[in-house]
N, C-alpha and C. Protein backbone atom coordinates (compact mmCIF):
# COMPACT_ATOMS: atom_id res chain seq x y z
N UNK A 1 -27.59 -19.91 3.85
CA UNK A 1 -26.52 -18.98 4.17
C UNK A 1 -26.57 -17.81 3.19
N UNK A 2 -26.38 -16.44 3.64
CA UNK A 2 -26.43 -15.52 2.40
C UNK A 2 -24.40 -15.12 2.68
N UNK A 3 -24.36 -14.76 1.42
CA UNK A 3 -23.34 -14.16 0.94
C UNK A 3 -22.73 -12.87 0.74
N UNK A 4 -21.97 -12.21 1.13
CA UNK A 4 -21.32 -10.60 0.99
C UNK A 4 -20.32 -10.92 -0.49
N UNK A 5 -20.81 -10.24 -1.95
CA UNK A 5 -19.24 -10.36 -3.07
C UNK A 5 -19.17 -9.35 -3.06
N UNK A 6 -17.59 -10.20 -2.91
CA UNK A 6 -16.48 -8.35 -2.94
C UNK A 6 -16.31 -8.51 -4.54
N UNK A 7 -15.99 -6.93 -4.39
CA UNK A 7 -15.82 -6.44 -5.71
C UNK A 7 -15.56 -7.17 -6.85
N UNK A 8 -13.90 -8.24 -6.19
CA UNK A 8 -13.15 -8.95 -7.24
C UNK A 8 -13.66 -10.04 -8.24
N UNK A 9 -14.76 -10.59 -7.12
CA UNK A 9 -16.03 -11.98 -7.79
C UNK A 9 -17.25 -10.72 -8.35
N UNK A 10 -17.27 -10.11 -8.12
CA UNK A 10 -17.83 -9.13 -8.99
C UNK A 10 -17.65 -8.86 -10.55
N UNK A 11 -16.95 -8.03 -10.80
CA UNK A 11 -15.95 -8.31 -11.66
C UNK A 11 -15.54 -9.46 -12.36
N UNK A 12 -14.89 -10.31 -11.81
CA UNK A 12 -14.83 -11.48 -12.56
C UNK A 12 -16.39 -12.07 -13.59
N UNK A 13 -17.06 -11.98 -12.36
CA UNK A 13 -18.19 -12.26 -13.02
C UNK A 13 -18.98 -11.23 -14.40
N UNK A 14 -19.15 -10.13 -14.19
CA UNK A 14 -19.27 -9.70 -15.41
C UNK A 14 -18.26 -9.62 -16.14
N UNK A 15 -16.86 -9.83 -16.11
CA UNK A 15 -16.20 -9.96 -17.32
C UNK A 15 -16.20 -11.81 -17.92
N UNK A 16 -17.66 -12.47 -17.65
CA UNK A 16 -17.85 -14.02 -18.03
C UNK A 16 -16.54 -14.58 -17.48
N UNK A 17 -16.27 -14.65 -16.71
CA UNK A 17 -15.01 -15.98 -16.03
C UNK A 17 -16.08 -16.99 -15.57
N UNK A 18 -16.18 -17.67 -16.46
CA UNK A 18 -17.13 -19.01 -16.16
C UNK A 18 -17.08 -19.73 -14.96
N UNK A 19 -15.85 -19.93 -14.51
CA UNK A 19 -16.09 -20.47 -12.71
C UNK A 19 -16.52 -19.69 -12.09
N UNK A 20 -16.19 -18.00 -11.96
CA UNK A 20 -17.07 -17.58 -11.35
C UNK A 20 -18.48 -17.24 -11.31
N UNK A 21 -18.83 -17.41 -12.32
CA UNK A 21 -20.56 -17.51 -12.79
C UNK A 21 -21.30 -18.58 -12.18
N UNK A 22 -20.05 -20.29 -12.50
CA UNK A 22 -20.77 -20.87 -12.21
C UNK A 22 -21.00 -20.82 -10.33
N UNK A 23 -19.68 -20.73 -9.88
CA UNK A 23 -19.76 -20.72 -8.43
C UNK A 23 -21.25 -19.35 -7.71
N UNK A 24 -21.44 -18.37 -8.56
CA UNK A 24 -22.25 -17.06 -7.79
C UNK A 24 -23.68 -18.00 -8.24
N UNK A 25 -23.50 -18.53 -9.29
CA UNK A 25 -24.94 -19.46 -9.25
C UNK A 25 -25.23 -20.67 -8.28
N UNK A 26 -24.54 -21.47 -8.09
CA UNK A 26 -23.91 -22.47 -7.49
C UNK A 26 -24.87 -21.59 -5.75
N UNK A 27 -23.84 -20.55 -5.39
CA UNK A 27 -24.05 -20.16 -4.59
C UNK A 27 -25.44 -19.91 -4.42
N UNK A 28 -26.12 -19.26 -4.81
CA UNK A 28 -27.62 -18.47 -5.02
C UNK A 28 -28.58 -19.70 -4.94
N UNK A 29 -28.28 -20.61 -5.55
CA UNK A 29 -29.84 -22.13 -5.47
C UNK A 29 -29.02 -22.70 -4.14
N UNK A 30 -27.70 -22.95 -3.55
CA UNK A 30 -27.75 -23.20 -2.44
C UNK A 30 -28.39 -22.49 -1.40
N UNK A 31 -28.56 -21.15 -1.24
CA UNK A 31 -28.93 -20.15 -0.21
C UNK A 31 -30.77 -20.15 -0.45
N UNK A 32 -31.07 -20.63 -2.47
CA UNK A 32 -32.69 -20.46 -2.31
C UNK A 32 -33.43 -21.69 -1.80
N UNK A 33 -32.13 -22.99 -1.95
CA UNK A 33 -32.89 -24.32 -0.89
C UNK A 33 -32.93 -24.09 0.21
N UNK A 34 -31.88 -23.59 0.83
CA UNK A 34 -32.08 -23.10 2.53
C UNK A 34 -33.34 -21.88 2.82
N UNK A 35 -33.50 -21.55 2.00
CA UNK A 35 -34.74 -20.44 1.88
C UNK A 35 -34.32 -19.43 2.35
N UNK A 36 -33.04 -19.02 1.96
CA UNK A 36 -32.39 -17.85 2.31
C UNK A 36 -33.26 -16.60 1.86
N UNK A 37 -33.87 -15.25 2.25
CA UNK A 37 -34.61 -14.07 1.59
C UNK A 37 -33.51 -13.68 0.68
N UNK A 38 -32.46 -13.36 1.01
CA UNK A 38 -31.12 -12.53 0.27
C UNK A 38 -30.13 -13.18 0.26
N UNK A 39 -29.95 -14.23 -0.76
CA UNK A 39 -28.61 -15.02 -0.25
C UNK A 39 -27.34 -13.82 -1.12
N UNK A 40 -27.44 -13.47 -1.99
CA UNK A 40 -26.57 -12.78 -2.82
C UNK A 40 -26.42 -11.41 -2.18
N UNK A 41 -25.06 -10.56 -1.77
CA UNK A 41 -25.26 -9.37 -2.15
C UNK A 41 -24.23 -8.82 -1.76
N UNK A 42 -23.96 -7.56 -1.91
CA UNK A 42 -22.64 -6.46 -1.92
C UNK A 42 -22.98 -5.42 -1.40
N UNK A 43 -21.64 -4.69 -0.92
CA UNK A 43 -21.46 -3.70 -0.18
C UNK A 43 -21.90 -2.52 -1.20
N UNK A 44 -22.11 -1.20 -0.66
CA UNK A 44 -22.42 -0.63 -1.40
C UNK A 44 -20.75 0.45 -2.32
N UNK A 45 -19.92 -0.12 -1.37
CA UNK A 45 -18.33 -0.02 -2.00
C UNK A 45 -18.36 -0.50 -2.76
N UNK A 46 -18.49 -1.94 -2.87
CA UNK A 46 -18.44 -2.52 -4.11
C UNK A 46 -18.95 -2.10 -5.55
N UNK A 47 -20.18 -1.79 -5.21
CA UNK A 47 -20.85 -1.18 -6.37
C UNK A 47 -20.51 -0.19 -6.85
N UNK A 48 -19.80 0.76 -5.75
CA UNK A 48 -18.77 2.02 -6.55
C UNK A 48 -17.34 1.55 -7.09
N UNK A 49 -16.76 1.01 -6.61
CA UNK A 49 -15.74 -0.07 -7.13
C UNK A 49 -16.14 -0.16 -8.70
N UNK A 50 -17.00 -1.36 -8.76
CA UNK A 50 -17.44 -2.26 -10.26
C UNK A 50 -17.86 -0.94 -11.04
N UNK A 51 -18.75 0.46 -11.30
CA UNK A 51 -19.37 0.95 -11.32
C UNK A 51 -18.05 1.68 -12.44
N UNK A 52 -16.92 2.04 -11.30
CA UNK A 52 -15.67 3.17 -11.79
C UNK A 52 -14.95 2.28 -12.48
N UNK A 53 -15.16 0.82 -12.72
CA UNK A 53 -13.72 -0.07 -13.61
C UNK A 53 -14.78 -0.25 -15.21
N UNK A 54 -16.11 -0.25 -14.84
CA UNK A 54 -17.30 -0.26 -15.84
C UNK A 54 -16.34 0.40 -17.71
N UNK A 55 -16.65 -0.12 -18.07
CA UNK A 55 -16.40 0.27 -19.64
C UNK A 55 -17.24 0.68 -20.76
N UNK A 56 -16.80 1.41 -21.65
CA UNK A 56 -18.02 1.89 -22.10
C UNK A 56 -19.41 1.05 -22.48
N UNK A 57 -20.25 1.36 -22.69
CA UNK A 57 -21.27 -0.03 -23.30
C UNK A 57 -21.63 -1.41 -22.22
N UNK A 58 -20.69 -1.14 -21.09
CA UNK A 58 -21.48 -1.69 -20.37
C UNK A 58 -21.99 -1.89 -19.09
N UNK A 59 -22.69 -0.83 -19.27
CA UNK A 59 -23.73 0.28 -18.05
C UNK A 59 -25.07 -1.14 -17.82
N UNK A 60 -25.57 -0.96 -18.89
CA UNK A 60 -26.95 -1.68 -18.67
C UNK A 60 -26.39 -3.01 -18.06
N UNK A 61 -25.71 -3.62 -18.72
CA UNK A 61 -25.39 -5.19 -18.20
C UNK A 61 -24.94 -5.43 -16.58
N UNK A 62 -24.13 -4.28 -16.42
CA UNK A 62 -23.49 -4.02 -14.69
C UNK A 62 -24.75 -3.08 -13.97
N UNK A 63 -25.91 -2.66 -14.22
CA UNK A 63 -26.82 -2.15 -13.28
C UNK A 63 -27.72 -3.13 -13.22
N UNK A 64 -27.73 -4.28 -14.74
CA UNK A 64 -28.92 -4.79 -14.51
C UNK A 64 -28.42 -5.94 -13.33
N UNK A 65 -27.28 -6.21 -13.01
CA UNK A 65 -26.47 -7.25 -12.55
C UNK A 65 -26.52 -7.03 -10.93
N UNK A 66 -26.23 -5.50 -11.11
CA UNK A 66 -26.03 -5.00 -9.07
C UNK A 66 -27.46 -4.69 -8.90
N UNK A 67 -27.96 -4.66 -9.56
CA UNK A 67 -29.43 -4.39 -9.04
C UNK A 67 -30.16 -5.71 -8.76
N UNK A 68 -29.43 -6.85 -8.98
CA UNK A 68 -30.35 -8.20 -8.80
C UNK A 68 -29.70 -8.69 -7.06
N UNK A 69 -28.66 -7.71 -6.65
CA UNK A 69 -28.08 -8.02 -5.61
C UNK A 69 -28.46 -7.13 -4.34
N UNK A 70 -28.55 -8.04 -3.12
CA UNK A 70 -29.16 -6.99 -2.08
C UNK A 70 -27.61 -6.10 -1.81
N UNK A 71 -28.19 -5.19 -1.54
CA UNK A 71 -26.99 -3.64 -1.27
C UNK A 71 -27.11 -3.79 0.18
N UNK A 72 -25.61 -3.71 0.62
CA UNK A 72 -25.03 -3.23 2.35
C UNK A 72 -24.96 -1.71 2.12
N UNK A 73 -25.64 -0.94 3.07
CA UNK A 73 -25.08 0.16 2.85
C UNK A 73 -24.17 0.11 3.97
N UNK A 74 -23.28 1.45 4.03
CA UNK A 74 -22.34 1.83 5.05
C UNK A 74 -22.91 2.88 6.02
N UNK A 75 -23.20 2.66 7.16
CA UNK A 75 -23.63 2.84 8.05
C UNK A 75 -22.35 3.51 9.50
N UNK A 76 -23.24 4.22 10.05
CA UNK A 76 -22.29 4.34 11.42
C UNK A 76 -21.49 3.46 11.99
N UNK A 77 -22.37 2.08 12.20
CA UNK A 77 -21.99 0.67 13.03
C UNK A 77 -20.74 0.44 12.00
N UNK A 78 -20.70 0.16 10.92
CA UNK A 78 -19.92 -0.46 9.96
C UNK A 78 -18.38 0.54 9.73
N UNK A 79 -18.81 1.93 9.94
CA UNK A 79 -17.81 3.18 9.93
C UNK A 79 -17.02 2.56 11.08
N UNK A 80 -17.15 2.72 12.21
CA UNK A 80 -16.82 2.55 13.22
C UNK A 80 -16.37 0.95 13.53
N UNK A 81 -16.74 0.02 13.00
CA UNK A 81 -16.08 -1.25 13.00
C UNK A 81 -14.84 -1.68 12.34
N UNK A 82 -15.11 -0.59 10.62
CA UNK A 82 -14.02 -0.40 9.95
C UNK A 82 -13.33 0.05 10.70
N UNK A 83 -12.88 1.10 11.09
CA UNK A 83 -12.10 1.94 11.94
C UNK A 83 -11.42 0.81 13.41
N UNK A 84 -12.09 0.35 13.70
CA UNK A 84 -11.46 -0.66 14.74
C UNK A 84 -10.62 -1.89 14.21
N UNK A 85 -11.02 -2.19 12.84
CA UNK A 85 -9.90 -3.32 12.29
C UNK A 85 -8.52 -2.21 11.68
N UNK A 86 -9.35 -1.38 11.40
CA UNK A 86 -7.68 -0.33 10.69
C UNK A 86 -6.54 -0.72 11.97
N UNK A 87 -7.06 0.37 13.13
CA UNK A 87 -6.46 0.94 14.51
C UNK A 87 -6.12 -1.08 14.66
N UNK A 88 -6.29 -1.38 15.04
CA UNK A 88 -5.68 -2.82 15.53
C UNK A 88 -4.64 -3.47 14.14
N UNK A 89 -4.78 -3.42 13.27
CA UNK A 89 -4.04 -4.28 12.40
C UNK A 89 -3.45 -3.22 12.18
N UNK A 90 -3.14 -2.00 12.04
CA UNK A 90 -2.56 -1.25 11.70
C UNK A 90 -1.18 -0.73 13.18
N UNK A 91 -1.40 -1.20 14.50
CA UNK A 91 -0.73 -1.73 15.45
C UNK A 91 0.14 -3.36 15.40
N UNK A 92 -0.16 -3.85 14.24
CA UNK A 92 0.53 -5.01 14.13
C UNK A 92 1.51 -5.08 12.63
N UNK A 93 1.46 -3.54 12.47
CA UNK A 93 2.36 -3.41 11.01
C UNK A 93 1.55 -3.86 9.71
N UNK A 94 0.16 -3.65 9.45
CA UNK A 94 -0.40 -4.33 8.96
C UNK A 94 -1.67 -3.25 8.10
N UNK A 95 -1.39 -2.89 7.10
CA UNK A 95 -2.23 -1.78 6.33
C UNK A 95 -3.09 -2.41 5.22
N UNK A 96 -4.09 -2.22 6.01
CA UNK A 96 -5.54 -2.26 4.67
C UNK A 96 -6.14 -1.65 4.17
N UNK A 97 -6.90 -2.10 2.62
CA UNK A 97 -7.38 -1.21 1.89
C UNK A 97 -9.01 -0.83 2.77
N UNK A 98 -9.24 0.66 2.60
CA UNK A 98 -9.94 1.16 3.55
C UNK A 98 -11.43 0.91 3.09
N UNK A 99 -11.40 -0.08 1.41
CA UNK A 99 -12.46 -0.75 0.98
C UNK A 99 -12.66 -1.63 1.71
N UNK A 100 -11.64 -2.51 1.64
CA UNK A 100 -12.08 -3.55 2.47
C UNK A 100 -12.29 -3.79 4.13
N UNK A 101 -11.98 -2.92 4.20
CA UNK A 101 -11.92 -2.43 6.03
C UNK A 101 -13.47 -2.90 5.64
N UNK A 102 -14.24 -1.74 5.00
CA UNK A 102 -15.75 -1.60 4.96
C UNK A 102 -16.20 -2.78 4.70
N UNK A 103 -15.76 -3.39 3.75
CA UNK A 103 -16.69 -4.84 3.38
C UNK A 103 -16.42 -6.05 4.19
N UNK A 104 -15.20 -6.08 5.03
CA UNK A 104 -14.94 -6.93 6.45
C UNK A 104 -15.83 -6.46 7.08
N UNK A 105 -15.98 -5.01 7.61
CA UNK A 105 -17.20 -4.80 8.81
C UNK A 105 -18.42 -5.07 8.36
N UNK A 106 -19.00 -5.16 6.93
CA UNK A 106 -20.27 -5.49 6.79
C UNK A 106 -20.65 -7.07 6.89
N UNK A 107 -19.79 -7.66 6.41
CA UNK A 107 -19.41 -9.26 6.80
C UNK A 107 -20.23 -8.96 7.68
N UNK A 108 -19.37 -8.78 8.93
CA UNK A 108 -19.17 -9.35 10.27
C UNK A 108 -20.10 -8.63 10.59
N UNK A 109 -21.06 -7.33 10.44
CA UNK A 109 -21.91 -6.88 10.88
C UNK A 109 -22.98 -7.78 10.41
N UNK A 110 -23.66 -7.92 9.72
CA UNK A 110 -24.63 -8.33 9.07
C UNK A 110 -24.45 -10.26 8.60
N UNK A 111 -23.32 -10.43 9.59
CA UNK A 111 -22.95 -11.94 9.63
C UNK A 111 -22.89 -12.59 8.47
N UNK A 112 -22.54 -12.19 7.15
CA UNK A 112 -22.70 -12.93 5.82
C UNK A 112 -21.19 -12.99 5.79
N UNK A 113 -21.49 -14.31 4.53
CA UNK A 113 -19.78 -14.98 4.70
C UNK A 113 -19.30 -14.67 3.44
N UNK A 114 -18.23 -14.11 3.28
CA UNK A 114 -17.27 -13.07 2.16
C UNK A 114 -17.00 -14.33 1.39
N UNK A 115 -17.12 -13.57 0.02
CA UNK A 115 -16.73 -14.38 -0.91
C UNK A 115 -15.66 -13.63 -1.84
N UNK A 116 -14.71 -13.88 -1.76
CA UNK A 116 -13.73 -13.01 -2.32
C UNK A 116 -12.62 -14.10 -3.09
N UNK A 117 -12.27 -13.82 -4.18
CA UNK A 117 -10.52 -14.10 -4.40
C UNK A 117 -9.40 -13.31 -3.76
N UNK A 118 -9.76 -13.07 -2.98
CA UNK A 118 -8.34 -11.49 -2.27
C UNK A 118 -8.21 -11.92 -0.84
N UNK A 119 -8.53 -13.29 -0.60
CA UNK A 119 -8.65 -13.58 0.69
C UNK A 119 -7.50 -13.31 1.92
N UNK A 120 -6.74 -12.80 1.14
CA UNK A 120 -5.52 -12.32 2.49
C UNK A 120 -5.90 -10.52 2.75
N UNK A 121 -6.72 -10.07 1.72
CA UNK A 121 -7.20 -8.82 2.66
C UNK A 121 -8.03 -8.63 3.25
N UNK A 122 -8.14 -10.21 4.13
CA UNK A 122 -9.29 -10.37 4.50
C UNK A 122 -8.50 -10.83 6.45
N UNK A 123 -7.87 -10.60 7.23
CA UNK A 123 -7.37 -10.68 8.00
C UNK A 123 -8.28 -11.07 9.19
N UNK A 124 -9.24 -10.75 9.33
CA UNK A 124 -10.36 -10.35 10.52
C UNK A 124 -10.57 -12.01 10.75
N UNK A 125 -10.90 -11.86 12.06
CA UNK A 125 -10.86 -13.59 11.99
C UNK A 125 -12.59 -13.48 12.76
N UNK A 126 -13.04 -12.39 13.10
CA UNK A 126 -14.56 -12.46 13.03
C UNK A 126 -15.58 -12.11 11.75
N UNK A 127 -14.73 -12.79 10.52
CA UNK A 127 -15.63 -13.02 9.51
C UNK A 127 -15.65 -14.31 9.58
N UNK A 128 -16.55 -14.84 8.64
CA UNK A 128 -16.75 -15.78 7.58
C UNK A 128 -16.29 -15.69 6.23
N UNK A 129 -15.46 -16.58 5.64
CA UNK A 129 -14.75 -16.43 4.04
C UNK A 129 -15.16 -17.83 3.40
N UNK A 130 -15.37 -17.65 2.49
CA UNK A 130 -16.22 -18.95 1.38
C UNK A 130 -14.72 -19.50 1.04
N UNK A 131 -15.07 -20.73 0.97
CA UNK A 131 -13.50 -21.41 0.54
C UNK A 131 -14.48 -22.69 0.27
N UNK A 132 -13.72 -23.32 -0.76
CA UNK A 132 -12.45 -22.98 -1.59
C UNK A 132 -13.08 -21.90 -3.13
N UNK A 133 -12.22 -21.23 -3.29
CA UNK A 133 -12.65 -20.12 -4.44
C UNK A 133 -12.46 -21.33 -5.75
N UNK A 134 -12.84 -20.64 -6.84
CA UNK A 134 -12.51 -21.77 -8.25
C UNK A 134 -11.16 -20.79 -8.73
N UNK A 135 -9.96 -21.86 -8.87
CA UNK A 135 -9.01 -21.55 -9.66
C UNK A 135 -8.97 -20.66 -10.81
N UNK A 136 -7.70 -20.50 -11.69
CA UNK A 136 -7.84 -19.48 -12.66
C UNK A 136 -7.18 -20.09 -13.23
């Protein structure tokens, strides 16, 4: 199975939150027994996300980190998918961040199953969401 991390397991992970290290590892030798090509990887939001919260001094550690991860870019298909979860949940009183619009449509485009702690901005019920996350 390969994996889409949102930003937040992102993050966590380079700021060492040890469950999440261990779980993105955890994850990665599960996906390299299945002989997954790309089990790991992120939107390319994400990477602007992690990129702008980045602190000084640590550039090298967060490029050497997103660079070991396959990149979603955002695409027409994915523009336009975003845009169809806005317009519908946004008819049910229901406003999302227009990040995650993008990283739901890449999910579901590219069929990888979200791994997030933010799982309620995660509404779309044609994703896949990794459960159970590790506590805090």
């Amino acid at each position: 199975m390969a994996y889409l991390i949102d930003s937040d397991v992102l993050i966590w992970h380079l700021r060492g939150h040890e469950p999440t290290v261990q779980l993105l590892r955890a994850l990665a030798q599960r996906s390299r027994e299945e002989k997954v090509v790309s089990p790991l990887g992120c939107s390319v939001i994400s990477v602007f996300e992690v990129r702008v919260g980045m602190h000084p001094g640590e550039e090298a550690v967060t490029e050497r980190f997103l660079s070991a991860l396959e990149r979603y870019p955002v695409g027409e298909v994915i523009a336009e998918r975003a845009a169809d979860y806005y317009r519908a949940f946004v008819k049910q009183g229901i406003t999302l961040h227009i990040a995650d619009l993008i990283i739901a449509a890449t999910a579901a485009e590219y069929e990888l199953t979200l791994v997030s702690y933010n799982q309620d901005h995660f509404p779309m019920e044609d994703i896949r969401i990794y459960t159970p996350m590790p506590e805090f």
